[in-house]
N, C-alpha and C. Protein backbone atom coordinates (compact mmCIF):
# COMPACT_ATOMS: atom_id res chain seq x y z
N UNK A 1 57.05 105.10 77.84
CA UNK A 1 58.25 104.63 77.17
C UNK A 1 59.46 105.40 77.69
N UNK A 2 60.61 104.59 78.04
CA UNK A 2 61.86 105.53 78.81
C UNK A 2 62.77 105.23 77.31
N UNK A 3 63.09 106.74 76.96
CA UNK A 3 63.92 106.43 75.37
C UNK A 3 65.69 106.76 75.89
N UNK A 4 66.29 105.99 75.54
CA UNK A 4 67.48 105.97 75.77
C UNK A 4 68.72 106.35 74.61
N UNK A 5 69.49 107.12 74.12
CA UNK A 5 70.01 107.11 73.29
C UNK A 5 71.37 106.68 73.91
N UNK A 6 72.72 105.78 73.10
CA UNK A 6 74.01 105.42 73.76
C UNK A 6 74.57 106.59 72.30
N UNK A 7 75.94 107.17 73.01
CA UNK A 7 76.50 108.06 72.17
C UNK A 7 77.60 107.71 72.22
N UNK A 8 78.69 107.76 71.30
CA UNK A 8 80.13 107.65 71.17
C UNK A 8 80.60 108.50 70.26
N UNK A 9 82.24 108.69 69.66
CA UNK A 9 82.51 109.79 68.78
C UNK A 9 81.97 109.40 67.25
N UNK A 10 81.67 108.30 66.87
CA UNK A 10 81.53 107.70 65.36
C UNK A 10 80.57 107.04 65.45
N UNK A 11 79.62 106.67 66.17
CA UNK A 11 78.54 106.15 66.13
C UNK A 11 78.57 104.78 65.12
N UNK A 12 79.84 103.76 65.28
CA UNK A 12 80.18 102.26 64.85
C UNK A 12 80.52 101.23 65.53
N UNK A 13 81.52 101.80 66.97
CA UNK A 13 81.87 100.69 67.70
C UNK A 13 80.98 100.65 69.15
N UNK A 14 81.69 101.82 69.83
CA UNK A 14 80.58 101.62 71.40
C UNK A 14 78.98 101.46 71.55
N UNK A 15 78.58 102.59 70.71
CA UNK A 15 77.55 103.09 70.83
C UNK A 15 76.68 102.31 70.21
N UNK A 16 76.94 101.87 69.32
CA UNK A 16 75.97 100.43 68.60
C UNK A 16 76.53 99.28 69.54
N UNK A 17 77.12 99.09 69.87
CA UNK A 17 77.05 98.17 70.64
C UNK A 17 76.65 97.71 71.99
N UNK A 18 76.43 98.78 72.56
CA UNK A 18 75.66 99.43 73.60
C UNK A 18 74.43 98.91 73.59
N UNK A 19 73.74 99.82 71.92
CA UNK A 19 72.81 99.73 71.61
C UNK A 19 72.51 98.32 71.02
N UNK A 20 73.00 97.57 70.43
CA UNK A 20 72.13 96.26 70.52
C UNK A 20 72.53 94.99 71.89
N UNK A 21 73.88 95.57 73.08
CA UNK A 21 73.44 94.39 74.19
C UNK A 21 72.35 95.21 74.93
N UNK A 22 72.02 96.60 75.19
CA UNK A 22 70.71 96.56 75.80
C UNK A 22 69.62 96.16 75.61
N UNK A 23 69.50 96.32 74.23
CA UNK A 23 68.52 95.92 73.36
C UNK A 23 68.27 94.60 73.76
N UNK A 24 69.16 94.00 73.43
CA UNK A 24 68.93 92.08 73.81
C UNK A 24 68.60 92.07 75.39
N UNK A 25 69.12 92.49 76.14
CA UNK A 25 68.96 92.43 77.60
C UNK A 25 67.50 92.53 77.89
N UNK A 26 67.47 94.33 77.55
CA UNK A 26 65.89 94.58 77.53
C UNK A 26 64.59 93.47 77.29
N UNK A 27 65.22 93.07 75.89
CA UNK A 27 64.16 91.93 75.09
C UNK A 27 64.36 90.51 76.16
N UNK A 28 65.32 90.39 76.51
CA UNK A 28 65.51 88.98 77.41
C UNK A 28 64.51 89.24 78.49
N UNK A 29 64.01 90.41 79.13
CA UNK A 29 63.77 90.41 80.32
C UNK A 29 61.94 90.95 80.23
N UNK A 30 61.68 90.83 78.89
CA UNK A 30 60.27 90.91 78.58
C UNK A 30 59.98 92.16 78.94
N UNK A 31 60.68 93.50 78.30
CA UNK A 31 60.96 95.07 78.97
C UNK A 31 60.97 95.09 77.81
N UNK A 32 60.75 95.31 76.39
CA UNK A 32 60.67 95.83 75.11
C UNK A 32 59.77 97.27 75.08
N UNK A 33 58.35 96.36 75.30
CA UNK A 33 57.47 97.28 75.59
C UNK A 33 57.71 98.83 76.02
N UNK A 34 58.84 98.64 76.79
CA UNK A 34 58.84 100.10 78.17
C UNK A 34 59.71 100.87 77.27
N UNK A 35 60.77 101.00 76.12
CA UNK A 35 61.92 101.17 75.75
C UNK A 35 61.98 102.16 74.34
N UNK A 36 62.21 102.43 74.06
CA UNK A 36 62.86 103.37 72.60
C UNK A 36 64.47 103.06 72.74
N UNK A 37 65.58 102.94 72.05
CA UNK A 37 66.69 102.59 72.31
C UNK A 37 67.28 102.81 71.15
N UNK A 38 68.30 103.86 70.96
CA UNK A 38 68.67 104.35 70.07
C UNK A 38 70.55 104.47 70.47
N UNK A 39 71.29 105.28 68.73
CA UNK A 39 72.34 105.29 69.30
C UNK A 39 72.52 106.42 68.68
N UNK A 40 73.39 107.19 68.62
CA UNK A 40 74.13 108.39 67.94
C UNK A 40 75.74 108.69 67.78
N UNK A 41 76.15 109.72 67.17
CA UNK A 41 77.47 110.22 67.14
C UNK A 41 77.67 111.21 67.55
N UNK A 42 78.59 112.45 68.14
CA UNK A 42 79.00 113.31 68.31
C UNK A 42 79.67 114.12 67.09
N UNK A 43 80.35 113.34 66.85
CA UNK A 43 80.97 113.18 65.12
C UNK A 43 80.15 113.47 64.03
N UNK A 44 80.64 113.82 62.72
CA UNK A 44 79.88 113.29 61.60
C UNK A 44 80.60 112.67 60.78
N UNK A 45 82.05 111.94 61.37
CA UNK A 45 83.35 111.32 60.38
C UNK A 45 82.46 109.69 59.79
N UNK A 46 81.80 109.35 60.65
CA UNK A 46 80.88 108.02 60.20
C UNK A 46 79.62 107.94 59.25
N UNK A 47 79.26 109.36 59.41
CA UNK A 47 78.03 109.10 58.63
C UNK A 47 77.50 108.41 58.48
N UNK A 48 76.49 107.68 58.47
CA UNK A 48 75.61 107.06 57.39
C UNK A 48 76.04 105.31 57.12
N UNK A 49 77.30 104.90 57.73
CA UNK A 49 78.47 103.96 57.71
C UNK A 49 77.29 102.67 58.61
N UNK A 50 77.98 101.30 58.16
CA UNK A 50 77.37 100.52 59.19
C UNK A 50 77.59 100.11 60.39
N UNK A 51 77.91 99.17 61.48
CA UNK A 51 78.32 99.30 62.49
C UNK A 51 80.07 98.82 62.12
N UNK A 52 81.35 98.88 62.70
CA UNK A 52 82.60 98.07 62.96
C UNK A 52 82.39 96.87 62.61
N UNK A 53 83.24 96.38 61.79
CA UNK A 53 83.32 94.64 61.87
C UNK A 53 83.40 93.93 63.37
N UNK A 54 84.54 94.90 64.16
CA UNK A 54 84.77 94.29 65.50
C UNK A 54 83.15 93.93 66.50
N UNK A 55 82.37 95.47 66.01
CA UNK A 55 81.44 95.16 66.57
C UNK A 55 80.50 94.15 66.33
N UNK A 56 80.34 94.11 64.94
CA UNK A 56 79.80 92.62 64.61
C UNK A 56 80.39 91.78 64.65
N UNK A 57 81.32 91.34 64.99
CA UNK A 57 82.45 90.30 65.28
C UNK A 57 82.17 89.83 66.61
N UNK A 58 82.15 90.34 67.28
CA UNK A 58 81.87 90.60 68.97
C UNK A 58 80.42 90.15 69.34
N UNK A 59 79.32 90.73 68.88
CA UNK A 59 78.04 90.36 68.95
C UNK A 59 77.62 89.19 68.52
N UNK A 60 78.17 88.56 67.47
CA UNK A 60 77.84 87.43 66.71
C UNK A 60 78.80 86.08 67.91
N UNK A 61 79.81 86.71 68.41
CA UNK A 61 80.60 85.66 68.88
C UNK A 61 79.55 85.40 70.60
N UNK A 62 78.93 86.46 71.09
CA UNK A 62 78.04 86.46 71.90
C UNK A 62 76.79 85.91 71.53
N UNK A 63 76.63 85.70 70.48
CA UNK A 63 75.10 85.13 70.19
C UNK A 63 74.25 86.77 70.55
N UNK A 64 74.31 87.91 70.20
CA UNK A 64 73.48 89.36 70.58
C UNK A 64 73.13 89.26 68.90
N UNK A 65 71.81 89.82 69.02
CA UNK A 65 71.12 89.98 67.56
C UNK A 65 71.97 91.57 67.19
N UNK A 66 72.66 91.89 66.07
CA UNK A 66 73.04 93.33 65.76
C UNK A 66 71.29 94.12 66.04
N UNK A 67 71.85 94.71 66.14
CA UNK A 67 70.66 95.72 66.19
C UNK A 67 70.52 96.83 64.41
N UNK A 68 69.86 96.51 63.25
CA UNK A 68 70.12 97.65 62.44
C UNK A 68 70.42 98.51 62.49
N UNK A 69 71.89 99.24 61.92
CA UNK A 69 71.83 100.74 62.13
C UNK A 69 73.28 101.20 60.96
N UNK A 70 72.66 102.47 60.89
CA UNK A 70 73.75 103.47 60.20
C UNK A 70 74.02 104.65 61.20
N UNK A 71 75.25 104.89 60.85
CA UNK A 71 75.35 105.85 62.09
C UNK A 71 75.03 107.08 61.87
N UNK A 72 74.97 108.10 62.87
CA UNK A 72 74.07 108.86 62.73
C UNK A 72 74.65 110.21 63.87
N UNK A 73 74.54 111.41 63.72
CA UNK A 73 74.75 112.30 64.58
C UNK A 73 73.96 112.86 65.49
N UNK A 74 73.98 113.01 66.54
CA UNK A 74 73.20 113.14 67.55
C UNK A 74 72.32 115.40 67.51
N UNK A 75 71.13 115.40 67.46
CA UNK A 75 70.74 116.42 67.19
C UNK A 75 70.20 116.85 68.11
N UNK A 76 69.74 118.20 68.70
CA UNK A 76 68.86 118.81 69.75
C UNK A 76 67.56 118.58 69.30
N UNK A 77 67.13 118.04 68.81
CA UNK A 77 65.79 117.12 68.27
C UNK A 77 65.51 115.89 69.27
N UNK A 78 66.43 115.44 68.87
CA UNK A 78 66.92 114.04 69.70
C UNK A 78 67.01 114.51 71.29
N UNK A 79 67.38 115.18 71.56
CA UNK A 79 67.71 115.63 73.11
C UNK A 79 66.53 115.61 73.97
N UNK A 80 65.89 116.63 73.11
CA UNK A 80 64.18 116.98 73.41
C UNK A 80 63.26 115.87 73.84
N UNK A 81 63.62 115.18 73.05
CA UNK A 81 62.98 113.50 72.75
C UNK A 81 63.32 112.61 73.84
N UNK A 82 64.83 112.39 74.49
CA UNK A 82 65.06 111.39 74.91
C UNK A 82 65.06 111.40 76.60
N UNK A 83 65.37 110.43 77.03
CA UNK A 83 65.20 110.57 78.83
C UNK A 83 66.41 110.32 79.04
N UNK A 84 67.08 109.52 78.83
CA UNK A 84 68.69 109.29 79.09
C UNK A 84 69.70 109.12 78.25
N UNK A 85 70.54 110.05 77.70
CA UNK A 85 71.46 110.19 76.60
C UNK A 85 72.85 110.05 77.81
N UNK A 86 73.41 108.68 77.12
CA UNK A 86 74.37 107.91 77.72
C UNK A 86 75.92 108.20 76.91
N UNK A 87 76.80 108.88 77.37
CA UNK A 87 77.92 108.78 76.67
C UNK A 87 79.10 107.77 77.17
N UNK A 88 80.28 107.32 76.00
CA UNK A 88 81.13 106.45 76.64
C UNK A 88 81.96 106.78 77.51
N UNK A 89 82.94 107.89 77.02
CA UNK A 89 83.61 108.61 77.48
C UNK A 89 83.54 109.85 78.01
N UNK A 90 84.63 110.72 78.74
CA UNK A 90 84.74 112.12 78.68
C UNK A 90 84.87 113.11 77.82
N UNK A 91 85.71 112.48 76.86
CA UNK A 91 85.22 113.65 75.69
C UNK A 91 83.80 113.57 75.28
N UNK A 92 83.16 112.48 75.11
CA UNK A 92 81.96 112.17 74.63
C UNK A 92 80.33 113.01 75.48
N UNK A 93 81.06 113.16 76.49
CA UNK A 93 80.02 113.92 77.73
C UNK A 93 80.19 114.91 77.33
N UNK A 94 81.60 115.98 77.10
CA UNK A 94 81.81 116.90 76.39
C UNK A 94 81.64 117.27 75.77
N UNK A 95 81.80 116.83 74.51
CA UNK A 95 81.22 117.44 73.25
C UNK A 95 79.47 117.64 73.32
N UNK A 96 78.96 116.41 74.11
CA UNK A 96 77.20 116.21 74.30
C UNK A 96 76.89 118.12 74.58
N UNK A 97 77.42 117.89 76.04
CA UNK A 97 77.25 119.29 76.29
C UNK A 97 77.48 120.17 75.31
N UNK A 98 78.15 120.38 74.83
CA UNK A 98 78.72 121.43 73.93
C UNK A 98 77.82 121.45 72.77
N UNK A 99 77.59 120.42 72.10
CA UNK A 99 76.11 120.36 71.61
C UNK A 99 74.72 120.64 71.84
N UNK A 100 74.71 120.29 73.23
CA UNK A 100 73.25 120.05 73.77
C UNK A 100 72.80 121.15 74.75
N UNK A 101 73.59 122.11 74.54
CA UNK A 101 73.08 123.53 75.38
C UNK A 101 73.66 123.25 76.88
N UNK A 102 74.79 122.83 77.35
CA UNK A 102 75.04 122.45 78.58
C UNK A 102 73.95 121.65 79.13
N UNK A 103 73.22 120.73 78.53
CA UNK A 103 72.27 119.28 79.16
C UNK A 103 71.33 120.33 79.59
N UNK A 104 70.73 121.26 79.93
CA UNK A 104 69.45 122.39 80.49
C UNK A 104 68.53 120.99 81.64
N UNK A 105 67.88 119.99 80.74
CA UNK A 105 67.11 118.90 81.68
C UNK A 105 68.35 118.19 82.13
N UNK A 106 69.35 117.92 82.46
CA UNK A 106 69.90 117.04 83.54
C UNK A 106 69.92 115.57 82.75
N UNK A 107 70.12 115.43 81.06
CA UNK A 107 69.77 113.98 80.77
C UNK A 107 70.96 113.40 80.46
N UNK A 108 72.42 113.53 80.53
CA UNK A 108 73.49 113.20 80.24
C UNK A 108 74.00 112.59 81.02
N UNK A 109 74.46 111.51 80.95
CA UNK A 109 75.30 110.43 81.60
C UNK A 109 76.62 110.15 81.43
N UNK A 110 77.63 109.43 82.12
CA UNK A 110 78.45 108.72 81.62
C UNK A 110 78.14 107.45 81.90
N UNK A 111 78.22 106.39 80.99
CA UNK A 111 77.93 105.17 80.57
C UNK A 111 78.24 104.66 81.61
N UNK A 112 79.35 104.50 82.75
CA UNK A 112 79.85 103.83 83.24
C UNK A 112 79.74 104.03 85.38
N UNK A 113 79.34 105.76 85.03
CA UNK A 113 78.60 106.04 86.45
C UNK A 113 77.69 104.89 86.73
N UNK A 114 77.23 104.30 86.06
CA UNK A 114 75.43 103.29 86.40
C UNK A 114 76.16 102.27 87.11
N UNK A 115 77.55 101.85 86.70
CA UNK A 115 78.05 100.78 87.81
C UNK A 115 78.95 101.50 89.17
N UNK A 116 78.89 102.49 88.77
CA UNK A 116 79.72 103.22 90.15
C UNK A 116 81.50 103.33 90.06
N UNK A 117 81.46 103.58 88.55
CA UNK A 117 82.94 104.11 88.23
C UNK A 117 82.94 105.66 87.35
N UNK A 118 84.01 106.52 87.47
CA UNK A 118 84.23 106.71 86.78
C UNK A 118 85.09 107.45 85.39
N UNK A 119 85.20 105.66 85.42
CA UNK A 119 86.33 105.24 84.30
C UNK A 119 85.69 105.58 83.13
N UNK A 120 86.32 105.65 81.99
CA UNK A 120 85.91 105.86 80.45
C UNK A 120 85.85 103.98 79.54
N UNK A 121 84.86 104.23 78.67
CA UNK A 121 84.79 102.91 78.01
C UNK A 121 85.70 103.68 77.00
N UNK A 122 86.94 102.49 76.81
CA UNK A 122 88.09 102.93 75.88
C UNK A 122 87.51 102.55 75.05
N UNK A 123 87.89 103.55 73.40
CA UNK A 123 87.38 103.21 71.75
C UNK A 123 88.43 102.12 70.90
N UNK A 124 87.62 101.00 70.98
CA UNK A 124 87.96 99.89 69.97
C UNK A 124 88.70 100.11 68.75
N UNK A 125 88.13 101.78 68.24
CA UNK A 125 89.02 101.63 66.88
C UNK A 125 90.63 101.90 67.08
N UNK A 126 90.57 102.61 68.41
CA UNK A 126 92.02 102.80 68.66
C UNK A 126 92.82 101.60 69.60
N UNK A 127 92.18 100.88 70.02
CA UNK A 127 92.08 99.81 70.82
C UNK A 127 92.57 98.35 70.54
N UNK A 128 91.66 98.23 69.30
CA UNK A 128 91.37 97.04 68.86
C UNK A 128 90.93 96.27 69.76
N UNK A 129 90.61 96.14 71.08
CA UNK A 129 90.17 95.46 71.95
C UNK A 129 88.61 95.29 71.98
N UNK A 130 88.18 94.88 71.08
CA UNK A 130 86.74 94.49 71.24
C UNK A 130 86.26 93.73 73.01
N UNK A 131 86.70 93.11 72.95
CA UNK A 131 86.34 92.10 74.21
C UNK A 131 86.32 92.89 75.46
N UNK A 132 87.60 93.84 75.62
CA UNK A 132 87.32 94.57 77.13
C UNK A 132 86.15 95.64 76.58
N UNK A 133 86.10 96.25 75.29
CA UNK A 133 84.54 97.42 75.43
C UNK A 133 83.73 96.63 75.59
N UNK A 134 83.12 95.40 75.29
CA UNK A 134 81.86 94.18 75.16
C UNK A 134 82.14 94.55 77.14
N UNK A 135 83.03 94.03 77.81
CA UNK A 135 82.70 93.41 79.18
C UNK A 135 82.38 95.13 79.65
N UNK A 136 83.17 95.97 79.57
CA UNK A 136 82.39 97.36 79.61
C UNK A 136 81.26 97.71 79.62
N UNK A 137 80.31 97.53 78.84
CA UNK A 137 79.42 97.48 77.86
C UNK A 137 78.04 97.43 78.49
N UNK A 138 78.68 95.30 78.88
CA UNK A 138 77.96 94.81 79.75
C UNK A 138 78.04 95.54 81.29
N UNK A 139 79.40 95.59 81.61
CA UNK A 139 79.10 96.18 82.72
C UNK A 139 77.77 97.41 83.24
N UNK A 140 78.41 98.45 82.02
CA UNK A 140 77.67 99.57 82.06
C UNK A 140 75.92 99.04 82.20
N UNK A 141 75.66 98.43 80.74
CA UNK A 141 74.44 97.78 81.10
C UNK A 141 73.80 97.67 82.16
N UNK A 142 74.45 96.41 83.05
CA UNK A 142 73.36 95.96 84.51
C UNK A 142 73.47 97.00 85.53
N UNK A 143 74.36 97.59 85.21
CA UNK A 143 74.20 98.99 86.45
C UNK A 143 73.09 100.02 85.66
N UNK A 144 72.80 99.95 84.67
CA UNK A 144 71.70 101.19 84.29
C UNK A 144 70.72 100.19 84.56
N UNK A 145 70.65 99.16 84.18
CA UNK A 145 69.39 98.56 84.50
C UNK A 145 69.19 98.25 85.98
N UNK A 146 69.96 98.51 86.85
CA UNK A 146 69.98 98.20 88.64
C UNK A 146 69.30 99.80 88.83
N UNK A 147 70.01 100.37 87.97
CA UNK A 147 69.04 101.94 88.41
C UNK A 147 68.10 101.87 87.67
N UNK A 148 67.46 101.88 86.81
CA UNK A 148 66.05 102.09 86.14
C UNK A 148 65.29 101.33 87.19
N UNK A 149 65.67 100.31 87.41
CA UNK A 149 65.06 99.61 88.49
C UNK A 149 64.62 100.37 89.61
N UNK A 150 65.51 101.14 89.86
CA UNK A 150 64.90 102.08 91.11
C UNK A 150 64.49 103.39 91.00
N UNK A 151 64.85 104.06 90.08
CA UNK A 151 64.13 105.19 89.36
C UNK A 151 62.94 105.33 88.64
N UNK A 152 63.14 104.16 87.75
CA UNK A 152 62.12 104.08 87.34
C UNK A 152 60.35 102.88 87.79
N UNK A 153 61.21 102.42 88.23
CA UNK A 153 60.42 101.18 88.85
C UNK A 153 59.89 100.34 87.50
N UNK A 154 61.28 99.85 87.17
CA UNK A 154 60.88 98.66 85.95
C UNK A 154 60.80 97.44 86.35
């Protein structure tokens, strides 16, 4: 199983959303099986909260199943656990580290390296732009999945 966690500062807009178009992708491509797929916060301003309206706004207008979730803060529990902890942004890589013992295994990403940028996925709540984080999103998506493809041999 390759476990993936997506991270953002509030664990409502990117990072769940992340987390349920991979999710759907994954499931589209008969890859469930291989997967753990999770999301987290850096934050703890969300707590426990459900995902953004935008984000369910966005997913529903895509036809993407939400994925259940409350948000949640990302722990060195979790670190231990996962193979690729994906952040949106630069602060978001930042703080990871700063949390996560400077990454020690090498598992920190930026979301958006997998397509060969790197740009930051801007936050919706400051944004309001649902639609450019979704094409983001996606972007980020098929480039992690073009590399798992070759890393991992999925």
């Amino acid at each position: 199983m390759i476990r993936v966690l997506f991270v953002c500062h509030g664990n409502i807009c990117r990072s769940t959303l992340a987390e349920s178009v991979f999710t759907h992708k994954v499931n589209t491509l008969g890859l469930a099986d291989r997967f753990i797929i999770d999301s987290f916060a850096t934050s703890r301003e969300e707590i426990g909260n459900p995902p953004h309206y935008g984000t369910v706004n966005k997913l529903q207008e895509k036809c993407i199943p939400l994925v259940p979730h409350h948000a949640k803060q990302i722990t060195w529990k979790d670190y231990e656990c996962a193979d690729y902890i994906i952040g949106m942004d630069t602060a978001n890589i930042r703080n990871l580290n700063r949390m996560l013992k400077n990454d020690p295994d090498g598992k920190i990403y930026k979301f958006l390296s997998f397509a060969g940028s790197n740009r930051d996925i801007a936050d919706p709540w400051y944004t309001g732009d649902f639609e450019a984080t979704y094409r983001d999103v996606v972007e980020g998506c098929d480039g992690f999945l073009a590399y798992l493809r070759q890393k991992e041999k999925i």
